[in-house]
N, C-alpha and C. Protein backbone atom coordinates (compact mmCIF):
# COMPACT_ATOMS: atom_id res chain seq x y z
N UNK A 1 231.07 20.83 144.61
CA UNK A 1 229.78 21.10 145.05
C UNK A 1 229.34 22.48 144.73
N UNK A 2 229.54 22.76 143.80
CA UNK A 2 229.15 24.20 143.48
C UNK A 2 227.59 24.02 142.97
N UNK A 3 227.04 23.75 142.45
CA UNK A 3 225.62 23.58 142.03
C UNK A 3 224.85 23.11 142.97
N UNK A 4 225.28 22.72 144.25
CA UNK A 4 224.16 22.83 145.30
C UNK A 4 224.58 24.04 146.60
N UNK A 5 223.86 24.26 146.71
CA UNK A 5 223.81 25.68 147.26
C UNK A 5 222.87 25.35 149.13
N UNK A 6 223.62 24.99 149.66
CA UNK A 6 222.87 25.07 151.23
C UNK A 6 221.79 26.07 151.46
N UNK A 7 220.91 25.88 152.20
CA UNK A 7 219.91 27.13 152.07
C UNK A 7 219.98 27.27 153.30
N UNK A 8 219.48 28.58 153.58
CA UNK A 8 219.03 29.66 154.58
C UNK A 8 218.14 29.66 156.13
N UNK A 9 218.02 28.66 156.26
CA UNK A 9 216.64 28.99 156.93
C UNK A 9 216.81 30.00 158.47
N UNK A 10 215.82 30.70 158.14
CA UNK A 10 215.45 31.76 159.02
C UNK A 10 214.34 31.41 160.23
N UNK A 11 214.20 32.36 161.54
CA UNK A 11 213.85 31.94 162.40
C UNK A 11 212.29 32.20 161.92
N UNK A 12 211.14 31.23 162.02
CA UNK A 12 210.05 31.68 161.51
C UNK A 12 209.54 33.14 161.97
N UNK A 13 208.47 33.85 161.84
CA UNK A 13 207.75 35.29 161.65
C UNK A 13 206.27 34.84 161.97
N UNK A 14 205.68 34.98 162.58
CA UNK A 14 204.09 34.78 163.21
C UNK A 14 202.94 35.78 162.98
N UNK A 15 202.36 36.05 162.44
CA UNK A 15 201.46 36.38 161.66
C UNK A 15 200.03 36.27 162.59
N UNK A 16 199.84 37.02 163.73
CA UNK A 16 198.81 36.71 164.25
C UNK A 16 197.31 37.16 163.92
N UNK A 17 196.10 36.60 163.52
CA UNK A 17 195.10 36.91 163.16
C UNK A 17 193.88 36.68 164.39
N UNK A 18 192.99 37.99 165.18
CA UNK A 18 192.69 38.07 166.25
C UNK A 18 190.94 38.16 165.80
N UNK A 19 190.28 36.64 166.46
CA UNK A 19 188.69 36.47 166.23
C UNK A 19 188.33 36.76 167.89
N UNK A 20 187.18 37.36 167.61
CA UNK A 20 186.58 37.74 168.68
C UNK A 20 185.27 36.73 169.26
N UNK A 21 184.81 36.35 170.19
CA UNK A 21 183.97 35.45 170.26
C UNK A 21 183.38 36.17 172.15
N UNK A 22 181.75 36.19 171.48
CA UNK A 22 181.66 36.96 173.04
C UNK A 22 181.02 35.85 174.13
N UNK A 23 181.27 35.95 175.15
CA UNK A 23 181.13 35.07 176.39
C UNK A 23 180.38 36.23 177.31
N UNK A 24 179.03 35.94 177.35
CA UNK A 24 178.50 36.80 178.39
C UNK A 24 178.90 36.41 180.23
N UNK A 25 178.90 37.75 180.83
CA UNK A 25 179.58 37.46 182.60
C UNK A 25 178.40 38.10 183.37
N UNK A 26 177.55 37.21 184.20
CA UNK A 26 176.75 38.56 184.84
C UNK A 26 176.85 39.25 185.74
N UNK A 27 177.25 40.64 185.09
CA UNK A 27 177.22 41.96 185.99
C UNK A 27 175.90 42.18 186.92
N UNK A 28 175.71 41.76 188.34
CA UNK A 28 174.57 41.81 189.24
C UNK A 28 174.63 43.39 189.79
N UNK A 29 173.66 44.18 189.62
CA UNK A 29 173.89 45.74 190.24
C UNK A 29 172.38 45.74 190.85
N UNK A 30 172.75 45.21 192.40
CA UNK A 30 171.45 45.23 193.71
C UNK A 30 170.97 46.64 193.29
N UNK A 31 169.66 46.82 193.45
CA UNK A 31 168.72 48.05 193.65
C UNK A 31 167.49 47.48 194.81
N UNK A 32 168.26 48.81 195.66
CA UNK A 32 166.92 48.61 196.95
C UNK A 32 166.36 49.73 196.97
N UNK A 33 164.75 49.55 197.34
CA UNK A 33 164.12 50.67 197.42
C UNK A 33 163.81 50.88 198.64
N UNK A 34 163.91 52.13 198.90
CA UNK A 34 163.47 52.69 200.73
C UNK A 34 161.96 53.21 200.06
N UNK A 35 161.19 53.06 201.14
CA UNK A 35 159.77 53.72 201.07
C UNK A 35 159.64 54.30 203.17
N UNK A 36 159.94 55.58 202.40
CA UNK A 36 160.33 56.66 203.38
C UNK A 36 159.02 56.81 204.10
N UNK A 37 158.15 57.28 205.10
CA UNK A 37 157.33 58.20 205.77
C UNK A 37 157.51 58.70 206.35
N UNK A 38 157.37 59.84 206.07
CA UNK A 38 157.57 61.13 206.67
C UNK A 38 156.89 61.35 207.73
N UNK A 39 156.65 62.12 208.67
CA UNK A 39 155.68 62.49 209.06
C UNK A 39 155.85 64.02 209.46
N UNK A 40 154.42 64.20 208.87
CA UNK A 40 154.24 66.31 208.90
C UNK A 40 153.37 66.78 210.07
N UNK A 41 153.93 67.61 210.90
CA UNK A 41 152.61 67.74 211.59
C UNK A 41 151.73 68.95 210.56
N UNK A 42 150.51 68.84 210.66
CA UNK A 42 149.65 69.68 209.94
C UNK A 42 148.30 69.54 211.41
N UNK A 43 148.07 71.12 211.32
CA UNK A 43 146.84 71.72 212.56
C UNK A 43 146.04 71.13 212.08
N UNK A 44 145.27 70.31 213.18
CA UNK A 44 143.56 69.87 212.44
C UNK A 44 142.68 71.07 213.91
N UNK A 45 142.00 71.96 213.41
CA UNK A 45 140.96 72.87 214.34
C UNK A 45 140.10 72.00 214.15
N UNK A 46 139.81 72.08 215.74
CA UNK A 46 139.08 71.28 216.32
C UNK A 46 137.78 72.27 217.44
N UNK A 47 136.55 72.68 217.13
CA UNK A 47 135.97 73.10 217.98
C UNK A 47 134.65 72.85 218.64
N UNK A 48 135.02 73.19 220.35
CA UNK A 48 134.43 72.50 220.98
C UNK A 48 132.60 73.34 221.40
N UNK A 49 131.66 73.18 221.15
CA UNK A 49 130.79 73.75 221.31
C UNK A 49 130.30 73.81 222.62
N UNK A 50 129.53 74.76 223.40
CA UNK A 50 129.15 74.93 224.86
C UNK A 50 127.98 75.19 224.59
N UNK A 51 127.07 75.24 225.44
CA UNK A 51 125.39 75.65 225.65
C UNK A 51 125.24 75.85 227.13
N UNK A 52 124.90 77.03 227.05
CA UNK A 52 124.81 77.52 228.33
C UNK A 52 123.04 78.62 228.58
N UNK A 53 122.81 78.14 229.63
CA UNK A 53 121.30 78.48 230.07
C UNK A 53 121.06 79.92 230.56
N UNK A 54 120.76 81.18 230.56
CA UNK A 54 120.88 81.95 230.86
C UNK A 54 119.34 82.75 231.60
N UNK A 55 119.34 82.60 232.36
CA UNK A 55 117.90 83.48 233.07
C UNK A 55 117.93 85.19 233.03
N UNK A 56 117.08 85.96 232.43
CA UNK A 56 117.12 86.85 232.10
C UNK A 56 116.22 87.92 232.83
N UNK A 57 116.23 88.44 233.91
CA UNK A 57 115.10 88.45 234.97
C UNK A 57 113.79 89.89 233.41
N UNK A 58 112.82 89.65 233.78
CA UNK A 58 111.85 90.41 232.74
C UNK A 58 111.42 91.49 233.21
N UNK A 59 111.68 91.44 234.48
CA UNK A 59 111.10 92.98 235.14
C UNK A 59 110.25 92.36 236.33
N UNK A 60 109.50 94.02 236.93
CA UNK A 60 108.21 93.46 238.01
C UNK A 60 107.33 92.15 237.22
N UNK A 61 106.93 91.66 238.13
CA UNK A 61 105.98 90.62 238.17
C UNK A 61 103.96 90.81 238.85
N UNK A 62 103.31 90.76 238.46
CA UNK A 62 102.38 91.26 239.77
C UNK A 62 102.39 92.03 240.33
N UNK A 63 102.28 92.35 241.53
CA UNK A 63 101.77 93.96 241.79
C UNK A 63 102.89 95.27 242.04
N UNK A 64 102.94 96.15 241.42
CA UNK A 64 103.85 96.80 241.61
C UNK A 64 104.02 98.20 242.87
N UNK A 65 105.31 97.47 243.76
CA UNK A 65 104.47 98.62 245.11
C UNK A 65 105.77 99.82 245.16
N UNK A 66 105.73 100.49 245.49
CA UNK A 66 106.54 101.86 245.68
C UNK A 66 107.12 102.43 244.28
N UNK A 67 108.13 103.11 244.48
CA UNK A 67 108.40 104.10 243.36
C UNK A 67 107.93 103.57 241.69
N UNK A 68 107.97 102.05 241.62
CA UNK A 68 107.72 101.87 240.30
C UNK A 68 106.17 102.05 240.11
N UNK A 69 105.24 102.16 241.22
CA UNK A 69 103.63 102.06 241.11
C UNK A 69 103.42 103.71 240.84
N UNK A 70 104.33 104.60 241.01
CA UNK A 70 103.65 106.00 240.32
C UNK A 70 104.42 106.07 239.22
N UNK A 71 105.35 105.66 238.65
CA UNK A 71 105.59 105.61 237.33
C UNK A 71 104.86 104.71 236.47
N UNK A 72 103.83 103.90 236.71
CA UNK A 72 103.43 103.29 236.02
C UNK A 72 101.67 103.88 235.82
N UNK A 73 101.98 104.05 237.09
CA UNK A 73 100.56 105.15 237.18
C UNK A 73 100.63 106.37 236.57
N UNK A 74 102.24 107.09 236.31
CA UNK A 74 101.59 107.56 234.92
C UNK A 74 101.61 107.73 234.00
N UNK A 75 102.26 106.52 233.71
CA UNK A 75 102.34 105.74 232.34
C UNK A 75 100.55 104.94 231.78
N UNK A 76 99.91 105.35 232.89
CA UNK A 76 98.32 104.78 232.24
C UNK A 76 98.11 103.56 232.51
N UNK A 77 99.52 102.67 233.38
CA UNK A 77 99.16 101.54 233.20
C UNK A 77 98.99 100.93 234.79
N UNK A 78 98.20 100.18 235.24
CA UNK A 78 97.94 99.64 236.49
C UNK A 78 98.98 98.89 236.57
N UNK A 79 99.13 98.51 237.77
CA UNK A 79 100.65 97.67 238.40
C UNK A 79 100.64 96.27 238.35
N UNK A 80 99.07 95.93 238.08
CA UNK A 80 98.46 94.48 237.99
C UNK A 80 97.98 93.59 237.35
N UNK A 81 98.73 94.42 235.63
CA UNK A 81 98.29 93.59 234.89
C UNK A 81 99.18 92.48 233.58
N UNK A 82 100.31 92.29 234.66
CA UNK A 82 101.03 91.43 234.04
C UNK A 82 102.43 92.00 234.25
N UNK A 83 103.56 91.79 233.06
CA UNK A 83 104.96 91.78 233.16
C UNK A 83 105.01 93.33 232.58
N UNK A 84 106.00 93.56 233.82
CA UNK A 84 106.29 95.18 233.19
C UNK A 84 107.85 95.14 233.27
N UNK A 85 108.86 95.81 232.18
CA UNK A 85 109.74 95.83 232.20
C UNK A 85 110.38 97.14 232.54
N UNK A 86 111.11 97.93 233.29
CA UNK A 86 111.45 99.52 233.28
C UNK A 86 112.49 99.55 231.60
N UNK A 87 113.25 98.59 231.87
CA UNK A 87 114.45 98.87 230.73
C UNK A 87 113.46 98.46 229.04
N UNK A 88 112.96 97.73 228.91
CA UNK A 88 112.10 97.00 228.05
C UNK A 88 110.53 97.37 227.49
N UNK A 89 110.54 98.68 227.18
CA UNK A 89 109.10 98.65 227.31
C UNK A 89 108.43 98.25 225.93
């Protein structure tokens, strides 16, 4: 048996060749929104108006008797002829 020759065989060798194939997954990323209010105090002026009546006395009235009747007498003017003021003339 010399002209046939038994052969060898070896443990096979694997040769791996790597395809890619994409599979989408959905990534869910919640977004919440806050809608904040603040609150500021800020001054509102506020003003309040008054009215008030005031009587203002004008002086003698009509006839003018003691010390103011010689100052007026001689000032030229009679005691009786209307509104005389000392402070006001």
């Amino acid at each position: 048996m010399h002209g046939c020759v038994r052969p060898i065989c070896c443990p096979p060798q694997y040769c791996v060749q790597d395809f890619y194939t994409q599979r989408f997954v959905p990534v869910i990323h919640p977004i919440v929104t806050i809608n904040r209010q603040n609150i500021v105090d800020v001054p509102q002026h506020i003003y309040q108006r008054a009215e008030r009546t005031v009587v203002v006395n004008q002086g003698f009235q009509g006839q003018v008797q003691g010390q103011g009747a010689d100052f007026l007498a001689a000032q030229g003017t009679q005691g009786t002829q209307g509104f005389t003021n000392r402070l006001f003339r």
